[in-house]
N, C-alpha and C. Protein backbone atom coordinates (compact mmCIF):
# COMPACT_ATOMS: atom_id res chain seq x y z
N UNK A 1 14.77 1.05 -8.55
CA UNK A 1 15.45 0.80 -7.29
C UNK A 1 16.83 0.21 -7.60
N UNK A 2 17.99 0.44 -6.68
CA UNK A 2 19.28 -0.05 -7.37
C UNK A 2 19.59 -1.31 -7.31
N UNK A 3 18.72 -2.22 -6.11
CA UNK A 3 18.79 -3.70 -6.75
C UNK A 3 17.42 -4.37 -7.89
N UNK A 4 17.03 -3.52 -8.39
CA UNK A 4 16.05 -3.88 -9.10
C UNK A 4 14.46 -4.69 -8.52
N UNK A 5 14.40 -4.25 -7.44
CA UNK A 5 13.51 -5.15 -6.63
C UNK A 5 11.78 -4.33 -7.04
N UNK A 6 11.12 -2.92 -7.38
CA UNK A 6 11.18 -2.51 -7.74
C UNK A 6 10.94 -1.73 -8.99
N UNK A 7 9.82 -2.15 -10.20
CA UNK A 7 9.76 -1.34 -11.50
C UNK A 7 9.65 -0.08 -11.48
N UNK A 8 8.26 -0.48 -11.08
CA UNK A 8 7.14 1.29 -11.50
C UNK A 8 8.37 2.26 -10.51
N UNK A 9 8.07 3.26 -10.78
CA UNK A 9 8.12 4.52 -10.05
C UNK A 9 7.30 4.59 -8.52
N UNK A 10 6.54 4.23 -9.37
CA UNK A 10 5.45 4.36 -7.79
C UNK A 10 5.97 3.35 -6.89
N UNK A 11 6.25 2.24 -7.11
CA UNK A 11 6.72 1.24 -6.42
C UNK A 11 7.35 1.61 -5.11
N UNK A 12 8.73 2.38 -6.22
CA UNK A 12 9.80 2.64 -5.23
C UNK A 12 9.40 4.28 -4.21
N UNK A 13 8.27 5.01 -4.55
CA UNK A 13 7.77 6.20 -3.74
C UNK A 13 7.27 5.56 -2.69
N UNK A 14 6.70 4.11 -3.18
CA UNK A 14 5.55 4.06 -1.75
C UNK A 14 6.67 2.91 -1.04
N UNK A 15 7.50 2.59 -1.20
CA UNK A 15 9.17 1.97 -0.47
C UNK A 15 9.33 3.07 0.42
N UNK A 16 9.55 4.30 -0.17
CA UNK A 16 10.19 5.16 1.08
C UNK A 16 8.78 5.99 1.56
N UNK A 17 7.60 6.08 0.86
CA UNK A 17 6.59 6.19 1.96
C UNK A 17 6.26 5.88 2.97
N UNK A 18 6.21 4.58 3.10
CA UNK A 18 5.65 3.29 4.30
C UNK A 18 6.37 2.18 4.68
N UNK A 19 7.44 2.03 3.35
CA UNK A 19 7.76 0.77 3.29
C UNK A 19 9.13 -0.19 4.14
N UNK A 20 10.03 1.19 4.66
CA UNK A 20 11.05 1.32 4.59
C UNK A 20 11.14 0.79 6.15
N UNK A 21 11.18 -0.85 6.84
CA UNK A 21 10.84 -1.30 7.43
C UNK A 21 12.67 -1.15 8.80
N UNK A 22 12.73 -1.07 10.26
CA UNK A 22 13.66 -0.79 11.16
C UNK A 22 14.71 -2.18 11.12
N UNK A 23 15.78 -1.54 11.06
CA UNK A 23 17.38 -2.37 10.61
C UNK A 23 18.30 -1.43 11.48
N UNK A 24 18.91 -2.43 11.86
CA UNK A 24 20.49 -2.14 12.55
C UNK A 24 21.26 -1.22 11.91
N UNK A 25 21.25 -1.57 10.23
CA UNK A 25 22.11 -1.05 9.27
C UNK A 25 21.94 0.60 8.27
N UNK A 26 20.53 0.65 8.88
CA UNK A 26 19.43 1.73 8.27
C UNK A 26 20.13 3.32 8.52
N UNK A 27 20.02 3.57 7.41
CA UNK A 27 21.02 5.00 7.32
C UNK A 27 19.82 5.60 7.76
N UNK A 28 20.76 6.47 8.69
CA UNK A 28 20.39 7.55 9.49
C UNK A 28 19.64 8.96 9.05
N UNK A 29 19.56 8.94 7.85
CA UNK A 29 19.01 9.69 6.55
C UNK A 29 17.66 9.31 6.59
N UNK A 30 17.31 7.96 6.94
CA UNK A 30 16.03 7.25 6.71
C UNK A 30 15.31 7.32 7.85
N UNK A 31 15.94 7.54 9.58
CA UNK A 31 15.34 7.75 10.37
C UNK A 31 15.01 9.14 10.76
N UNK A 32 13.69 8.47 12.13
CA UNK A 32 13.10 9.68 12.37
C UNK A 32 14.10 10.09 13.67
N UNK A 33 13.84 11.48 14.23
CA UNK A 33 15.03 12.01 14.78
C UNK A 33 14.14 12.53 16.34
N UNK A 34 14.23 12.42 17.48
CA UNK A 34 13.62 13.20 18.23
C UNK A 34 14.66 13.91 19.00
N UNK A 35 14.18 14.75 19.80
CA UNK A 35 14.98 15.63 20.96
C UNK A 35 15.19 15.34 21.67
N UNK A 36 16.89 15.08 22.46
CA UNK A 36 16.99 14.63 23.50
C UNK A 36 17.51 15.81 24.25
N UNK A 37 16.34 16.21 25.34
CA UNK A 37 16.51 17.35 26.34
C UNK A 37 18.06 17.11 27.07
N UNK A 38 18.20 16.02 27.73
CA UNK A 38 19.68 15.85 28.37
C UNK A 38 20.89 16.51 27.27
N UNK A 39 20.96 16.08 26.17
CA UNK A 39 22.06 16.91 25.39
C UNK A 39 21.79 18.22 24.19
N UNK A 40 20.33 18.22 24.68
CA UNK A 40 20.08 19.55 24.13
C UNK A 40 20.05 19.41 22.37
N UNK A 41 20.11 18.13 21.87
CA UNK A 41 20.68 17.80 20.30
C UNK A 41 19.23 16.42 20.08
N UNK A 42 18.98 16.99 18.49
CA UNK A 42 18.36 16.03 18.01
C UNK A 42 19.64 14.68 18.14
N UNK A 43 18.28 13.22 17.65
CA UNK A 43 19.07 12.17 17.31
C UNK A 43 18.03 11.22 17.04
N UNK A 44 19.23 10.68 16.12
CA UNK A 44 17.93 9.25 15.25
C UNK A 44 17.79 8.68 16.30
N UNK A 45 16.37 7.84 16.17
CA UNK A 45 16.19 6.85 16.85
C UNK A 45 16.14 5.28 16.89
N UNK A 46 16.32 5.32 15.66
CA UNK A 46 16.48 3.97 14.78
C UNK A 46 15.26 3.79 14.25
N UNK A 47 14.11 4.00 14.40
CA UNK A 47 12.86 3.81 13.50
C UNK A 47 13.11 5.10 12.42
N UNK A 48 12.26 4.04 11.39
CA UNK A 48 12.38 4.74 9.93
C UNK A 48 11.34 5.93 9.71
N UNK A 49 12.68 6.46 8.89
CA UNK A 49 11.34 7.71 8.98
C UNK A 49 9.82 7.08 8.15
N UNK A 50 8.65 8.02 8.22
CA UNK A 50 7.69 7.77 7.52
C UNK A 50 7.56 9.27 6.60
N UNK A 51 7.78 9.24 5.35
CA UNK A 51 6.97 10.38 4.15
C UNK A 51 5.65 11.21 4.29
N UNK A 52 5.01 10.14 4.31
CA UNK A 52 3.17 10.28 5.39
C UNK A 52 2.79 10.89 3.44
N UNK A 53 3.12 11.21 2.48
CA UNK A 53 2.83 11.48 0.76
C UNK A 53 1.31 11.09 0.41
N UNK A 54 0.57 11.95 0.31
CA UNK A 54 -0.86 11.87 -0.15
C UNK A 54 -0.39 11.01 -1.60
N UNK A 55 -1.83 10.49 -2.02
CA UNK A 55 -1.42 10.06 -3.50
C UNK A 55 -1.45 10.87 -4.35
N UNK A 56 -1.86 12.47 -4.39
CA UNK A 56 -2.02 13.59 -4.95
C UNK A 56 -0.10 13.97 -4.71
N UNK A 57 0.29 13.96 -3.62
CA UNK A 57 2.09 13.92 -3.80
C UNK A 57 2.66 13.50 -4.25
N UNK A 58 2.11 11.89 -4.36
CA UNK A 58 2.72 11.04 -5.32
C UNK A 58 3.14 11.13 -6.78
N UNK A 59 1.50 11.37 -7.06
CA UNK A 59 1.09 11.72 -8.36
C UNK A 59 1.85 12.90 -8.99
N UNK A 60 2.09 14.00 -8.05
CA UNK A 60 3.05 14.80 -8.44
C UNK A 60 4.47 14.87 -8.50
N UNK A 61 5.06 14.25 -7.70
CA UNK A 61 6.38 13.46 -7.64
C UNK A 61 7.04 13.05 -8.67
N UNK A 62 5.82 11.86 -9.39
CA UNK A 62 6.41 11.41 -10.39
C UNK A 62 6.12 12.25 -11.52
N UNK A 63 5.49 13.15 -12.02
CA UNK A 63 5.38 13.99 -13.06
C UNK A 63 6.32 14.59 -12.98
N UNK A 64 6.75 15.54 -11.64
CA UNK A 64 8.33 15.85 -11.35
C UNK A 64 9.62 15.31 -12.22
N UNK A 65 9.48 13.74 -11.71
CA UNK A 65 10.57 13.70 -12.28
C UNK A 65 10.62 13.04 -13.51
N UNK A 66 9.75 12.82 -14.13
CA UNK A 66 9.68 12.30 -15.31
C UNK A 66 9.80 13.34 -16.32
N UNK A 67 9.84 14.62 -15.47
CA UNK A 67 10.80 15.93 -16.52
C UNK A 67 12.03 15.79 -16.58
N UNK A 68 12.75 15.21 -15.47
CA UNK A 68 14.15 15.32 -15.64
C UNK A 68 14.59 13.97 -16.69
N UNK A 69 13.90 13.51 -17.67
CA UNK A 69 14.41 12.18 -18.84
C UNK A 69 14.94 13.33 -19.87
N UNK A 70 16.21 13.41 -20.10
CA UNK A 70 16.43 14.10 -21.69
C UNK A 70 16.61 13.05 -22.66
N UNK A 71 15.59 12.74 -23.55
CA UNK A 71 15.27 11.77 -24.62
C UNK A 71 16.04 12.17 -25.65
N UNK A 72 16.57 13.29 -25.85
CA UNK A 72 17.64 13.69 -27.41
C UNK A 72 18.94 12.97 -26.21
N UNK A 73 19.56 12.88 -25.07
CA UNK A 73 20.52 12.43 -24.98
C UNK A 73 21.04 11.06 -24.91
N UNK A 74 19.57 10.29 -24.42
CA UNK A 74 19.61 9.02 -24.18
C UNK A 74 19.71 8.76 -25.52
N UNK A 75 19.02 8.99 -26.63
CA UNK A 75 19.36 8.28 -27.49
C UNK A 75 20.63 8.74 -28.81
N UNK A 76 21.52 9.53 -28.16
CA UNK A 76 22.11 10.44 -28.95
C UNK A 76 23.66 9.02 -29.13
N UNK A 77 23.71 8.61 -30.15
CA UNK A 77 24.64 7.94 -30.85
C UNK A 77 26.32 7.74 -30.07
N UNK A 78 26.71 9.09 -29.68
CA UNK A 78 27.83 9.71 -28.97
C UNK A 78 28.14 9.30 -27.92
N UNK A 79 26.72 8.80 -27.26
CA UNK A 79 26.96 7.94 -25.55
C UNK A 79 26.52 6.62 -25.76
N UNK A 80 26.89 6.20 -27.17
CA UNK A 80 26.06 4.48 -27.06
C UNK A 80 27.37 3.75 -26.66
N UNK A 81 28.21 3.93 -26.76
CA UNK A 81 29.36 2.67 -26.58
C UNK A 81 30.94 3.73 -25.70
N UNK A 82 30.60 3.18 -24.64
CA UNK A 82 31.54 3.81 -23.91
C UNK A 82 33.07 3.41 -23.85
N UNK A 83 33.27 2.22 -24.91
CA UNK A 83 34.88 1.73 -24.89
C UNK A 83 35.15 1.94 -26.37
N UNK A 84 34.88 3.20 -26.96
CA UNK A 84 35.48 3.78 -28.13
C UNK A 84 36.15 5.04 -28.11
C-alpha cells in the first residue's frame, strides 16, 4: 500500500474488497455509480464501491500478479544506484 499501512498482498485486496470505508475526499474511481433518470447519465454516489472477490479471486489475483516480479531486473547491478 503506498503509505505502508498494509504488508501482505492480501491485505491490501481485501482494502479494496470491503475495506474501502465513505469520505468526502474518495475518488470517484472508488465509488459506486447509479442512474440518474432526470439526466439520463450515470453518477457516483459517494459510497464506495464494493469488489464483492470470492477468496478463489483473490487467490487468483495474487498469483496474477506475482507474475509481473522480474527477479533478473530487480537484482541486476545497473539499477542499484541511481546517482551514478
Amino acid at each position: 500500500m503506498h503509505d505502508g499501512r498494509f504488508a501482505p498482498l492480501m491485505d491490501v485486496i481485501n482494502h479494496y474488497n470491503h475495506g474501502v470505508k465513505k469520505h468526502a475526499n474518495l475518488d470517484r474511481r472508488l465509488q459506486n455509480f447509479v442512474f440518474n433518470a432526470t439526466s439520463n447519465e450515470f453518477e457516483a454516489d459517494g459510497l464506495p464501491r464494493r469488489l464483492n472477490l470470492s477468496e478463489q479471486d483473490k487467490e487468483d489475483l495474487i498469483a496474477f500478479l506475482n507474475t509481473l516480479t522480474d527477479y533478473r531486473m530487480i537484482s541486476d547491478t545497473k539499477y542499484s544506484n541511481p546517482f551514478q
